[in-house]
PDB file of N, CA and C in Angstrom:
ATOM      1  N   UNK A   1       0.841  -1.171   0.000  1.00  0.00           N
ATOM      2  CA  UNK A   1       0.000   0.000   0.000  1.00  0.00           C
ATOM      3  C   UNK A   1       0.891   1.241   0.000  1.00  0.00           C
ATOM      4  N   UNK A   2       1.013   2.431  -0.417  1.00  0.00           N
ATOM      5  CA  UNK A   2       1.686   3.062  -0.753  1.00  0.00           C
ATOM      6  C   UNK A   2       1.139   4.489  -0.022  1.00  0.00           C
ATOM      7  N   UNK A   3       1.626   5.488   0.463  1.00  0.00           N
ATOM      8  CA  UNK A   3       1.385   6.302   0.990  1.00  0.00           C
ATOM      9  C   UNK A   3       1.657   7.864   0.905  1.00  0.00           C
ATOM     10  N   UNK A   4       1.710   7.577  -0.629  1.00  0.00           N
ATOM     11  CA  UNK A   4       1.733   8.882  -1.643  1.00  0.00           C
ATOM     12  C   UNK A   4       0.646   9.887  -1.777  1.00  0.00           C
ATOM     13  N   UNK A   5       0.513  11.426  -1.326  1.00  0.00           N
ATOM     14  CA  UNK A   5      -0.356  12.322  -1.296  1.00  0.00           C
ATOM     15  C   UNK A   5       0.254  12.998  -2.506  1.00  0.00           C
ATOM     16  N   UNK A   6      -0.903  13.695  -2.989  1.00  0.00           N
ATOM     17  CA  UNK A   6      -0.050  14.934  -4.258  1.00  0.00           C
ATOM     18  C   UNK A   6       0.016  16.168  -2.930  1.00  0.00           C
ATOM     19  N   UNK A   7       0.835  16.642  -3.678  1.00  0.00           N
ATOM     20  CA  UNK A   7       0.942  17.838  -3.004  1.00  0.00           C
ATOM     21  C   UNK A   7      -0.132  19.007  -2.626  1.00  0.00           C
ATOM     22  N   UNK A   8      -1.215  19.124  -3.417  1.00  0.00           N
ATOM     23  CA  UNK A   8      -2.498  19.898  -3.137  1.00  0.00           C
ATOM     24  C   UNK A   8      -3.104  19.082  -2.033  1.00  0.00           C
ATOM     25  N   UNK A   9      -3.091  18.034  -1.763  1.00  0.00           N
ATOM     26  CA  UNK A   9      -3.719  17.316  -1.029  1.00  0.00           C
ATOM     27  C   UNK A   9      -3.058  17.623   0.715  1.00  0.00           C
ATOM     28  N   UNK A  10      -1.810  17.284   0.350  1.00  0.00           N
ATOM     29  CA  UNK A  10      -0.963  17.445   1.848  1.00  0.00           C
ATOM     30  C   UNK A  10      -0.804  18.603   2.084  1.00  0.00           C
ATOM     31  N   UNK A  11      -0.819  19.854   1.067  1.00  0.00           N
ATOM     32  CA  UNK A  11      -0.733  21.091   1.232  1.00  0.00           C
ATOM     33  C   UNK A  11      -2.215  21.744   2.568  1.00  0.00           C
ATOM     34  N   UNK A  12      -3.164  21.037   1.832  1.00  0.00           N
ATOM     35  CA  UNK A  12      -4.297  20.923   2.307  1.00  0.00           C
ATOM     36  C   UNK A  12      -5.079  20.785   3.423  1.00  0.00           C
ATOM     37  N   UNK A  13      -4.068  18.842   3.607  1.00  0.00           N
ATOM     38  CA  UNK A  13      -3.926  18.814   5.335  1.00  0.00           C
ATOM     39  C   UNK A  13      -3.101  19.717   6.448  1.00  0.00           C
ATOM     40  N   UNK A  14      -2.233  20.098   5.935  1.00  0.00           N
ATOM     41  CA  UNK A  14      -0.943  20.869   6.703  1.00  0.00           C
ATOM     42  C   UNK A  14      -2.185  21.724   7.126  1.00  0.00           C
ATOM     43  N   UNK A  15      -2.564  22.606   5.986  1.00  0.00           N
ATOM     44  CA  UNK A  15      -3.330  24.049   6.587  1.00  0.00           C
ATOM     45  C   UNK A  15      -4.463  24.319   7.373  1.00  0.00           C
ATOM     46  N   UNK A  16      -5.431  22.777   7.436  1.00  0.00           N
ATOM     47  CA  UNK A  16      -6.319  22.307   8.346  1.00  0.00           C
ATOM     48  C   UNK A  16      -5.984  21.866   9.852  1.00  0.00           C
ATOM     49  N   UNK A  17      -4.839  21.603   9.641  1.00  0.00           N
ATOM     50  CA  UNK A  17      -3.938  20.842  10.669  1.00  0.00           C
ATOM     51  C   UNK A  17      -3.349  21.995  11.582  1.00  0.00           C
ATOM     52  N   UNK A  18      -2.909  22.965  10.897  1.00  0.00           N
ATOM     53  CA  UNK A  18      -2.202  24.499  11.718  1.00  0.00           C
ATOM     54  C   UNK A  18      -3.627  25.467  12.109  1.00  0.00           C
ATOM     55  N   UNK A  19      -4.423  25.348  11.314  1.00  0.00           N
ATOM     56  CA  UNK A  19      -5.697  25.946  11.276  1.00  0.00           C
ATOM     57  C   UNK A  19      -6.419  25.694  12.650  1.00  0.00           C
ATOM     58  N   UNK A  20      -6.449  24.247  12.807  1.00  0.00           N
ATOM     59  CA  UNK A  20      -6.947  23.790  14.228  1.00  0.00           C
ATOM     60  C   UNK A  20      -6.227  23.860  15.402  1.00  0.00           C
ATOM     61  N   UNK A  21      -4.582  24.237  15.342  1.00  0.00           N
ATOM     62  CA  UNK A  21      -3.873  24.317  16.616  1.00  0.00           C
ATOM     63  C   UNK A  21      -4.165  25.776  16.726  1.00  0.00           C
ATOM     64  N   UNK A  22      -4.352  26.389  15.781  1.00  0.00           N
ATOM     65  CA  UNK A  22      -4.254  28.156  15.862  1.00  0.00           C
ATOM     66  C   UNK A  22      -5.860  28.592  16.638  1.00  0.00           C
ATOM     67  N   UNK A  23      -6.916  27.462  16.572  1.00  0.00           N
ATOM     68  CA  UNK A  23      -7.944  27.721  17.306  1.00  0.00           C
ATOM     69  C   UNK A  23      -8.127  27.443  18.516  1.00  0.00           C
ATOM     70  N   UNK A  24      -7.614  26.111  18.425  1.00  0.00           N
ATOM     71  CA  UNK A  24      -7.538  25.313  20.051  1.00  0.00           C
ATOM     72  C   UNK A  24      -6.478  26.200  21.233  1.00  0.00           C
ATOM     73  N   UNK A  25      -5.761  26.457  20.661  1.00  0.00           N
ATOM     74  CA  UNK A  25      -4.479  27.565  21.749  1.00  0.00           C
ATOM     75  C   UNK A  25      -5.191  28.921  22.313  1.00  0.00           C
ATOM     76  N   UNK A  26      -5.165  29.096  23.915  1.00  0.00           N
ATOM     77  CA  UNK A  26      -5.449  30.790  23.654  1.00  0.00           C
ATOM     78  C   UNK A  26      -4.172  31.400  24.330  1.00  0.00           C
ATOM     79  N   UNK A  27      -2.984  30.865  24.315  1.00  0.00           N
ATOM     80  CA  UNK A  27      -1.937  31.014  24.414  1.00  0.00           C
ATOM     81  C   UNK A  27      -1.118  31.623  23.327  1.00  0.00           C
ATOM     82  N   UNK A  28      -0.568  32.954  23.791  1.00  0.00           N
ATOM     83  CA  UNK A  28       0.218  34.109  23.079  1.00  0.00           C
ATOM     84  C   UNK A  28       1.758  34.547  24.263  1.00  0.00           C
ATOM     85  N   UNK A  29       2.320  34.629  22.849  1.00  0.00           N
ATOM     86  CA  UNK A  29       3.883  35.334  23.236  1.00  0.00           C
ATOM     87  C   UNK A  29       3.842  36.359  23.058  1.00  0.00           C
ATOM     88  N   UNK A  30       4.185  37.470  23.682  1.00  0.00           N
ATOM     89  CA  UNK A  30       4.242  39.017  23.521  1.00  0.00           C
ATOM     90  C   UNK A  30       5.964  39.513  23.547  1.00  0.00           C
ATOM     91  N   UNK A  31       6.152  40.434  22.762  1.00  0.00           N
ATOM     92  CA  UNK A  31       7.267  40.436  22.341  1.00  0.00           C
ATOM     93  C   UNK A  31       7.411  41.544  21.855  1.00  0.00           C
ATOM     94  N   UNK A  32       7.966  42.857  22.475  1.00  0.00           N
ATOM     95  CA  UNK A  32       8.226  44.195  21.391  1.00  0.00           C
ATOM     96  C   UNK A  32       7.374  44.852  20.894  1.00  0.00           C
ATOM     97  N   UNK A  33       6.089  44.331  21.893  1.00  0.00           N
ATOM     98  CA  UNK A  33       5.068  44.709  21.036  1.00  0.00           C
ATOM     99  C   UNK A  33       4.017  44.270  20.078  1.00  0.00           C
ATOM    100  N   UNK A  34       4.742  43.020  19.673  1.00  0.00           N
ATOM    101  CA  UNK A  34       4.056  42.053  18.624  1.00  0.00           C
ATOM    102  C   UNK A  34       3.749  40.760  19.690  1.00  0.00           C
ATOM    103  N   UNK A  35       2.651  40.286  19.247  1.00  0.00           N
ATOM    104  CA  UNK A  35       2.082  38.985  19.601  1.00  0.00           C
ATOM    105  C   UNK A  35       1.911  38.079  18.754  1.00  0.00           C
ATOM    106  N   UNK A  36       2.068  36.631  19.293  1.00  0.00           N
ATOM    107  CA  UNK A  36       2.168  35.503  18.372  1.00  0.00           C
ATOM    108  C   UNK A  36       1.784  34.305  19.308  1.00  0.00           C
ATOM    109  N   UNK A  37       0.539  33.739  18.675  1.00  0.00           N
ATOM    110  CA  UNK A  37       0.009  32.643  18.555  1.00  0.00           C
ATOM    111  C   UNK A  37       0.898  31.027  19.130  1.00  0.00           C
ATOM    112  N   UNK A  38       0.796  30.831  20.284  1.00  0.00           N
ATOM    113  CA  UNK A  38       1.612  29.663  20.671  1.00  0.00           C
ATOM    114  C   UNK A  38       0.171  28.738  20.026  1.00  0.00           C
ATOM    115  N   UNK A  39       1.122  27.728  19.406  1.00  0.00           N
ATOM    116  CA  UNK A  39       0.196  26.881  18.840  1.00  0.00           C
ATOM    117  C   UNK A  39       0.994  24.964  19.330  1.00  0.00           C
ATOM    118  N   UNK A  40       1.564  24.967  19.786  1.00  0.00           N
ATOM    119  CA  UNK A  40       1.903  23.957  20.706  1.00  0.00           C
ATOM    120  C   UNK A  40       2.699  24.379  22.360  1.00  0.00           C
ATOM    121  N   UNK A  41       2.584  23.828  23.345  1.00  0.00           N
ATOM    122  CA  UNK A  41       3.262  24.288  25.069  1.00  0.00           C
ATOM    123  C   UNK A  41       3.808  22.806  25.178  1.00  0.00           C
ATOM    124  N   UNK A  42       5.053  22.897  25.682  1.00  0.00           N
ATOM    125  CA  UNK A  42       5.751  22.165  26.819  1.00  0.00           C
ATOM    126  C   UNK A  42       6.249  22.180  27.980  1.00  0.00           C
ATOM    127  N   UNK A  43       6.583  21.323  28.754  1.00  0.00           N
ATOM    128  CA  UNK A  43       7.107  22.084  29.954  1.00  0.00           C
ATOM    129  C   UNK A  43       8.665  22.839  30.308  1.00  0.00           C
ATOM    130  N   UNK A  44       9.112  22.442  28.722  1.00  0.00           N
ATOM    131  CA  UNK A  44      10.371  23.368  28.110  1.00  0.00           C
ATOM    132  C   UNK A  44      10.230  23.938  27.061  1.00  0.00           C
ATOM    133  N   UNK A  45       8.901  24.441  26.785  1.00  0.00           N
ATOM    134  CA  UNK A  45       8.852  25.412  26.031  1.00  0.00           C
ATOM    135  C   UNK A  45       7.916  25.205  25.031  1.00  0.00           C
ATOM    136  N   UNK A  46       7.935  26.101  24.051  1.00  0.00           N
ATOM    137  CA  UNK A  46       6.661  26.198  22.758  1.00  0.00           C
ATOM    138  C   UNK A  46       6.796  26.256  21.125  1.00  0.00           C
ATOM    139  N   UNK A  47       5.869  25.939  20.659  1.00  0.00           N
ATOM    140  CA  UNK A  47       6.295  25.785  19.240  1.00  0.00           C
ATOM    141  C   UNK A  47       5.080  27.392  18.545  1.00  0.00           C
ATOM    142  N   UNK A  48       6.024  27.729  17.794  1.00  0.00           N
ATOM    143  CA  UNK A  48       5.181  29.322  16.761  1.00  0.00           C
ATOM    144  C   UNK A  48       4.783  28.756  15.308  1.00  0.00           C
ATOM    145  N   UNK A  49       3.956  29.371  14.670  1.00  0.00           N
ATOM    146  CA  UNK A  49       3.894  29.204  13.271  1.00  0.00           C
ATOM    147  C   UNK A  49       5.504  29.567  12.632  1.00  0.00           C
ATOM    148  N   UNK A  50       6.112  28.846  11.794  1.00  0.00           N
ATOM    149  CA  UNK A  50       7.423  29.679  11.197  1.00  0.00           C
ATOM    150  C   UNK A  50       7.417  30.714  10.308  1.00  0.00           C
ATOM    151  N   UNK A  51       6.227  30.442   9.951  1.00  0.00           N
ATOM    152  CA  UNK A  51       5.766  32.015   8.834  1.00  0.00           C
ATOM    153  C   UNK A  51       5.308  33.271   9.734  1.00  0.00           C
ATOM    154  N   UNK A  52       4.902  33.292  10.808  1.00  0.00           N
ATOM    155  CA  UNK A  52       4.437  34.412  10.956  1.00  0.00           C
ATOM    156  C   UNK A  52       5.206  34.637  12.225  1.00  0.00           C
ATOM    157  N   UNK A  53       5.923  34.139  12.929  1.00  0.00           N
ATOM    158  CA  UNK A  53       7.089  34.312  13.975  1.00  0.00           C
ATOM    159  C   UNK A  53       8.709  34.407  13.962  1.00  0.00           C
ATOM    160  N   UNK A  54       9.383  35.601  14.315  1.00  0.00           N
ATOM    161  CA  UNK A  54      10.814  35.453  13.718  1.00  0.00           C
ATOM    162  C   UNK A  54      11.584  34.253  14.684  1.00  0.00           C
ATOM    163  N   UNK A  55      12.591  34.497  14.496  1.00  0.00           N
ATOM    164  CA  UNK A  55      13.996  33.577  15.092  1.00  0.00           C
ATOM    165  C   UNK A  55      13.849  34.828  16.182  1.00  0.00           C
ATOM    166  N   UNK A  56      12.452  34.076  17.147  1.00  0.00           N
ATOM    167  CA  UNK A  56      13.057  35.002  18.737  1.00  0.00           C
ATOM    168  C   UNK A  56      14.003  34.435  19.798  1.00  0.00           C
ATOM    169  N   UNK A  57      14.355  35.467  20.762  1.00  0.00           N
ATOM    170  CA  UNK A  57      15.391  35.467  21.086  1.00  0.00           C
ATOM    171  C   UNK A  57      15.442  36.255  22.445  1.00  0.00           C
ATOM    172  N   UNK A  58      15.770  35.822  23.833  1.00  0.00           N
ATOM    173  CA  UNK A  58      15.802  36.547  24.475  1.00  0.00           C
ATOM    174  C   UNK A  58      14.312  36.482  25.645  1.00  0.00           C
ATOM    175  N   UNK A  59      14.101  37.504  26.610  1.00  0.00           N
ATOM    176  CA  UNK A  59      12.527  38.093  26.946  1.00  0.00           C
ATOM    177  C   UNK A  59      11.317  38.014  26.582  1.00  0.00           C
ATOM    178  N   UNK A  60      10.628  36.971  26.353  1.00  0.00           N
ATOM    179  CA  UNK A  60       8.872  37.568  25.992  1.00  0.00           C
ATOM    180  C   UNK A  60       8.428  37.196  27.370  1.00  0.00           C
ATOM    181  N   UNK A  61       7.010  37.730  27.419  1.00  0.00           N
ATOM    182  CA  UNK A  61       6.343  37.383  28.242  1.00  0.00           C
ATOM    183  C   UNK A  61       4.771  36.310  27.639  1.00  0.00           C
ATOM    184  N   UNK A  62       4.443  35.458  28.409  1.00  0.00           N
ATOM    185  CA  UNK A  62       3.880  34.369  27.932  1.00  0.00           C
ATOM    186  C   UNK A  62       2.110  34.789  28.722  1.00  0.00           C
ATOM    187  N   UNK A  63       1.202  34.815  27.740  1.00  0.00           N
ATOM    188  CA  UNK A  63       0.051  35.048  28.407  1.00  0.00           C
ATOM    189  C   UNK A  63      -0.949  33.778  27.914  1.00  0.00           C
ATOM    190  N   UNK A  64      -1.926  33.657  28.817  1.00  0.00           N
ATOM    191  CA  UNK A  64      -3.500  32.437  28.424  1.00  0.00           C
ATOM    192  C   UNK A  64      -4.197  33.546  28.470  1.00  0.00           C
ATOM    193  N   UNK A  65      -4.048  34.176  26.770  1.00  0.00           N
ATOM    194  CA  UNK A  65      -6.044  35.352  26.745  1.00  0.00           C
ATOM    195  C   UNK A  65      -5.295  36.712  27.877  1.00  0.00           C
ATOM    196  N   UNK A  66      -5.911  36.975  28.878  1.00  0.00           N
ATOM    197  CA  UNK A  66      -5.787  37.828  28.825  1.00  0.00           C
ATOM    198  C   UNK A  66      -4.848  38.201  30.627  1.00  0.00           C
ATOM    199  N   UNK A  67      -4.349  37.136  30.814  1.00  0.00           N
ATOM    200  CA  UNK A  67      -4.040  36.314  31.860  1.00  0.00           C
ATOM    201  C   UNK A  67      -1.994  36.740  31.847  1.00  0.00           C
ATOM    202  N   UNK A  68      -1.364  37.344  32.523  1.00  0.00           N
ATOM    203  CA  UNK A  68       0.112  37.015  32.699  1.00  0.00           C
ATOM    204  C   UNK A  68       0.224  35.948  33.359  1.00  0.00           C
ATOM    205  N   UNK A  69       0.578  34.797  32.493  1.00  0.00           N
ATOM    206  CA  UNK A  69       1.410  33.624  33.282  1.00  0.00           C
ATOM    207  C   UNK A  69       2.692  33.696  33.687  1.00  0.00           C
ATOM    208  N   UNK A  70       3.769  33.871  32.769  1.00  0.00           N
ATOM    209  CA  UNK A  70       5.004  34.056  33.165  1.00  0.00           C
ATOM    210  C   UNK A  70       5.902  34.573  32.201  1.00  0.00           C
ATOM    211  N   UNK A  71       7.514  35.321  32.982  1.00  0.00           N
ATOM    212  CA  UNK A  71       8.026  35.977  31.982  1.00  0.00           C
ATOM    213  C   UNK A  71       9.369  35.237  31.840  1.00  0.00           C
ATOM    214  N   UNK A  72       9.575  34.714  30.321  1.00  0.00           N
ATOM    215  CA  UNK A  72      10.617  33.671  30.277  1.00  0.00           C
ATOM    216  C   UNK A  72      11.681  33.937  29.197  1.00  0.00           C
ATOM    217  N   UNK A  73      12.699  33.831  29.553  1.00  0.00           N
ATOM    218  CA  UNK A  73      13.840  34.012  28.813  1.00  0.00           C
ATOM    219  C   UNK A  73      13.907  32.757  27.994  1.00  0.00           C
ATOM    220  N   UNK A  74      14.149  33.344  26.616  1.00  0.00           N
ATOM    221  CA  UNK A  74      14.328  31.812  25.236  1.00  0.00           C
ATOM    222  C   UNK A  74      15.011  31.883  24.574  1.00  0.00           C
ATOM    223  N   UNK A  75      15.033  30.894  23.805  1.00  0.00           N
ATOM    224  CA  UNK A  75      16.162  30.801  22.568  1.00  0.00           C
ATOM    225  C   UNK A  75      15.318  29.375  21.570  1.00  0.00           C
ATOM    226  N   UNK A  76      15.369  29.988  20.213  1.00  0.00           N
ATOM    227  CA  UNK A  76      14.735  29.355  19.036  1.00  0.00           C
ATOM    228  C   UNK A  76      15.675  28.112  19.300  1.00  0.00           C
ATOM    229  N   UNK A  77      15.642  26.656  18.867  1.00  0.00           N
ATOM    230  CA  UNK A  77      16.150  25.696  18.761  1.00  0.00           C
ATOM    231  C   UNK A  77      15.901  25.059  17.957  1.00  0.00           C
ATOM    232  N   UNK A  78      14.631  24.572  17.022  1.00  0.00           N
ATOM    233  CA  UNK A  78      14.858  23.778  15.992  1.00  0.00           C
ATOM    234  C   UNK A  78      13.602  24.391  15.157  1.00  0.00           C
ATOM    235  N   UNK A  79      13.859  24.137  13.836  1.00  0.00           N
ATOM    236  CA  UNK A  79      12.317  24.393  12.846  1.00  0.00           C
ATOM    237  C   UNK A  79      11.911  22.717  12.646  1.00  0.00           C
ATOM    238  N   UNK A  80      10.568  22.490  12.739  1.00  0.00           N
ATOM    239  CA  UNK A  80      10.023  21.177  12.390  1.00  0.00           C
ATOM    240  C   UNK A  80       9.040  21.412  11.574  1.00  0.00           C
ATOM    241  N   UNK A  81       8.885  21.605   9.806  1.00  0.00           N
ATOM    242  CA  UNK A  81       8.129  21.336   9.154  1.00  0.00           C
ATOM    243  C   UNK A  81       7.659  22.802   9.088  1.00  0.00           C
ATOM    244  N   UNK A  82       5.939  23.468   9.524  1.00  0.00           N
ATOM    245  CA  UNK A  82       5.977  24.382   9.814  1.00  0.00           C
ATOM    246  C   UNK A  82       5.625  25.167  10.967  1.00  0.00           C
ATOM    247  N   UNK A  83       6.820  24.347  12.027  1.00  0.00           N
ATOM    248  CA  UNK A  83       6.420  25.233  13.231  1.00  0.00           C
ATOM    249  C   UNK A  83       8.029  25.332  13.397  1.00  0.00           C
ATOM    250  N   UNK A  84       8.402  26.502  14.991  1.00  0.00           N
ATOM    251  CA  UNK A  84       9.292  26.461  15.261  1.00  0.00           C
ATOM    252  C   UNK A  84       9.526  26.588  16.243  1.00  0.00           C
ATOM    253  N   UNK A  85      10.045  25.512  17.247  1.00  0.00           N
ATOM    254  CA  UNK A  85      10.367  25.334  18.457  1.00  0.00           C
ATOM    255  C   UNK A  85      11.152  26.153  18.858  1.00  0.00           C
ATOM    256  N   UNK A  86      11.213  26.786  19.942  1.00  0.00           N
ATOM    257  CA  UNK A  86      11.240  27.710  21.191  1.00  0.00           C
ATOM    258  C   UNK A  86      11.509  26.985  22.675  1.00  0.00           C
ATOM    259  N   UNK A  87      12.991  26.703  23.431  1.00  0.00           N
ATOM    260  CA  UNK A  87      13.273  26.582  24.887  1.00  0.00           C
ATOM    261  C   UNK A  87      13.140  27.217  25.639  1.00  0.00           C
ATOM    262  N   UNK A  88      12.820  26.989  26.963  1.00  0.00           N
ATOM    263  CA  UNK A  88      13.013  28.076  28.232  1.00  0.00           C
ATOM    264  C   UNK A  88      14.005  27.508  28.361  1.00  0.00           C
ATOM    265  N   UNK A  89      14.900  29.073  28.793  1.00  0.00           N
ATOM    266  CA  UNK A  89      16.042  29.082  29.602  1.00  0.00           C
ATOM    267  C   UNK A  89      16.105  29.063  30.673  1.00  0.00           C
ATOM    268  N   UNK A  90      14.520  29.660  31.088  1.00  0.00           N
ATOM    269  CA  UNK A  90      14.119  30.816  32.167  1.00  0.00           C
ATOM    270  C   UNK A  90      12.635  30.982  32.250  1.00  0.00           C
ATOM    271  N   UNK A  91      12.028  30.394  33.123  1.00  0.00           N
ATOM    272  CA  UNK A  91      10.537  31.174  33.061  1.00  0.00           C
ATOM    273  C   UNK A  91       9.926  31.447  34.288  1.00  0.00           C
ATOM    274  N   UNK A  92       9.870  32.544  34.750  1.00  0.00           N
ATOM    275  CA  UNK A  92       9.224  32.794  35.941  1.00  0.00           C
ATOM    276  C   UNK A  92       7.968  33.468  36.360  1.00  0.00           C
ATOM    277  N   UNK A  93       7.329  32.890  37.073  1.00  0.00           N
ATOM    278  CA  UNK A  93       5.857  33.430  36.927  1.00  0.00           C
ATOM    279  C   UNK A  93       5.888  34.044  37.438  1.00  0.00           C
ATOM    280  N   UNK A  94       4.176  34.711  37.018  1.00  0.00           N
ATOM    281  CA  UNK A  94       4.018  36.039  37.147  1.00  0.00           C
ATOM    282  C   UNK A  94       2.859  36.150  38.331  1.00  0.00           C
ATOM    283  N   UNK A  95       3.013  37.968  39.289  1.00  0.00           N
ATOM    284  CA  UNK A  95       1.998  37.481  40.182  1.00  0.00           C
ATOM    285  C   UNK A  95       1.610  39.030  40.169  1.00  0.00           C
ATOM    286  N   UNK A  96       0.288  38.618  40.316  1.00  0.00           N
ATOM    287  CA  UNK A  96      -0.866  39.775  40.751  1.00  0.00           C
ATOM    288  C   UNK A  96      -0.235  40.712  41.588  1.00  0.00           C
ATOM    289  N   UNK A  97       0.298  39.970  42.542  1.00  0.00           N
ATOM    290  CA  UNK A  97       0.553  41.075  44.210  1.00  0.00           C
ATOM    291  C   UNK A  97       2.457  41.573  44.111  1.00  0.00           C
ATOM    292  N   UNK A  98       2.876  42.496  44.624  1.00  0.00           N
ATOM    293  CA  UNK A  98       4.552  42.787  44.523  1.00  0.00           C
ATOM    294  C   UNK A  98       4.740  41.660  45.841  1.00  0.00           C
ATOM    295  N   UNK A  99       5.748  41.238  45.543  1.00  0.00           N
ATOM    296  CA  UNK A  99       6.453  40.280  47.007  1.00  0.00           C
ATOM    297  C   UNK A  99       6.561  40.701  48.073  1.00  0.00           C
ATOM    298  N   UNK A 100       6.242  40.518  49.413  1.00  0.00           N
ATOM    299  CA  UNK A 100       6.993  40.998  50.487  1.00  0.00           C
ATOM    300  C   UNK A 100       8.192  40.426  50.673  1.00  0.00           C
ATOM    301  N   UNK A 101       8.817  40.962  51.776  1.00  0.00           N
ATOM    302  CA  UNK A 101      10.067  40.500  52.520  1.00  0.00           C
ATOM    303  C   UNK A 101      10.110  40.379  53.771  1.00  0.00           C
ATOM    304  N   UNK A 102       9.200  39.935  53.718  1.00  0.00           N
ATOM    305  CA  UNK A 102       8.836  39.504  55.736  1.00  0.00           C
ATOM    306  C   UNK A 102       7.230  38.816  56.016  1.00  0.00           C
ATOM    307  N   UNK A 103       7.590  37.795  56.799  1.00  0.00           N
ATOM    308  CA  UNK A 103       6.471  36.891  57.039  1.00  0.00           C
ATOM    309  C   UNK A 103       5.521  37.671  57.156  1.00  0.00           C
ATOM    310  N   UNK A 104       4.247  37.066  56.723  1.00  0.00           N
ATOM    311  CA  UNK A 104       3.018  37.512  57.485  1.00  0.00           C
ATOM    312  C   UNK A 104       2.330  36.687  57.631  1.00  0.00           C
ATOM    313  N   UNK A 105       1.964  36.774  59.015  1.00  0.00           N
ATOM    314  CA  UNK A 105       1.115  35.790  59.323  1.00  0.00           C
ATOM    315  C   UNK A 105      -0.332  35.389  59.142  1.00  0.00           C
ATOM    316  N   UNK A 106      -0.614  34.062  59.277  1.00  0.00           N
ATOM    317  CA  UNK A 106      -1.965  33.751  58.840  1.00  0.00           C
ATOM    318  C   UNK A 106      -3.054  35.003  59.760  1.00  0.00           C
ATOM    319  N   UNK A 107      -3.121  35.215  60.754  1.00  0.00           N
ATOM    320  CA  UNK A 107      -3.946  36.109  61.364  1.00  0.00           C
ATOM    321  C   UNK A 107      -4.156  36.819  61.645  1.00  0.00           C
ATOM    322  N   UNK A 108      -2.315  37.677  60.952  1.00  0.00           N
ATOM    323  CA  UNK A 108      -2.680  39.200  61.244  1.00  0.00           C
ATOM    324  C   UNK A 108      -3.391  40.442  60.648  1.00  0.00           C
ATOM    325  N   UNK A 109      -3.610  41.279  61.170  1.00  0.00           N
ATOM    326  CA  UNK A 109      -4.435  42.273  60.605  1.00  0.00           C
ATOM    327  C   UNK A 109      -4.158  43.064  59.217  1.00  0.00           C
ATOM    328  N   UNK A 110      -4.825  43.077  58.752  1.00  0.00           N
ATOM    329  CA  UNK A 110      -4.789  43.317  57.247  1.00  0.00           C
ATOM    330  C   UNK A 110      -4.630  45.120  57.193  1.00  0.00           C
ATOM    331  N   UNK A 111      -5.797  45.948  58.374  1.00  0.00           N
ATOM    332  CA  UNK A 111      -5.228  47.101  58.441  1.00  0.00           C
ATOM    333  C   UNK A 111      -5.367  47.994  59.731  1.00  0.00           C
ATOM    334  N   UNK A 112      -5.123  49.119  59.786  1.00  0.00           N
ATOM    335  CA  UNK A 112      -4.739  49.757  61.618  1.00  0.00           C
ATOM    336  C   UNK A 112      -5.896  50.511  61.501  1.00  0.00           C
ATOM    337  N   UNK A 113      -6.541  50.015  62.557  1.00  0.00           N
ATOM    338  CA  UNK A 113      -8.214  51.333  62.679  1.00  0.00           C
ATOM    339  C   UNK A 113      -7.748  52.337  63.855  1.00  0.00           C
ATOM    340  N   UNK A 114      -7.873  53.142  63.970  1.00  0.00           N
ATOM    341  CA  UNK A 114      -7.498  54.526  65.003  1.00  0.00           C
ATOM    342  C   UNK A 114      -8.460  55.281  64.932  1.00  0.00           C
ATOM    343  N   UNK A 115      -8.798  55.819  66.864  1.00  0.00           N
ATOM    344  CA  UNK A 115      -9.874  56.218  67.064  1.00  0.00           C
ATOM    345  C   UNK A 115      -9.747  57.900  67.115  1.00  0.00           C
ATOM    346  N   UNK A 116     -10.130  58.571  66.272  1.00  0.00           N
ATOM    347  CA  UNK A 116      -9.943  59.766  66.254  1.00  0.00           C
ATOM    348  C   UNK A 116     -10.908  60.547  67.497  1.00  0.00           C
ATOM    349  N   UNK A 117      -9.990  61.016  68.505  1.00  0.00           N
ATOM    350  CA  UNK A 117     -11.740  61.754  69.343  1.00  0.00           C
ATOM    351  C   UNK A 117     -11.434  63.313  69.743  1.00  0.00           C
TER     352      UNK A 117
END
């Protein structure tokens, strides 16, 4: 049995095939300003369309919609077909609140009431 496509055909599947990761993802790289479509996640990293993403490099920050997950340092590593894989070097999440630097405890008071008289 032989497993020969013409090329309109596989051209075809490819674009149905990227078509459906580009819907299923609501995962975006932000970058300089520009955003781009993560259309595969790992737990070392992500794959871009190769047409519409450069050879990044460095800083993006990684969002779900409309959500900061985390900000991760990368480096491009391989093209497969038409995507292009992307490593973390570096990814550290991201948080709503600034950090403290000193315990707080489960019960303490959140703020100082003072009785003006």
């Amino acid at each position: 049995m032989t497993t020969f496509l013409p090329k309109d055909v596989q051209a075809g599947l490819d674009a149905a095939r990227k078509k459906s990761l580009k819907k299923s993802s609501k995962l975006r790289v932000e970058v300089d300003g520009h955003s781009f479509r993560v259309l595969k996640f790992r737990e070392d990293g992500f794959s871009l369309d190769v047409e519409n993403a450069p050879r990044l490099r460095g800083l993006v920050d990684l969002y779900d919609g409309g959500r900061h997950l985390s900000q991760c340092l990368i480096v491009a590593s391989e093209e497969e077909g038409d995507l292009m894989h992307y490593e973390f070097k570096r990814a550290t999440a991201a948080s709503e609140r600034a950090p403290v630097d000193f315990y707080r405890g489960e019960n303490a008071p959140v703020a100082l009431i003072t009785q003006d008289s």
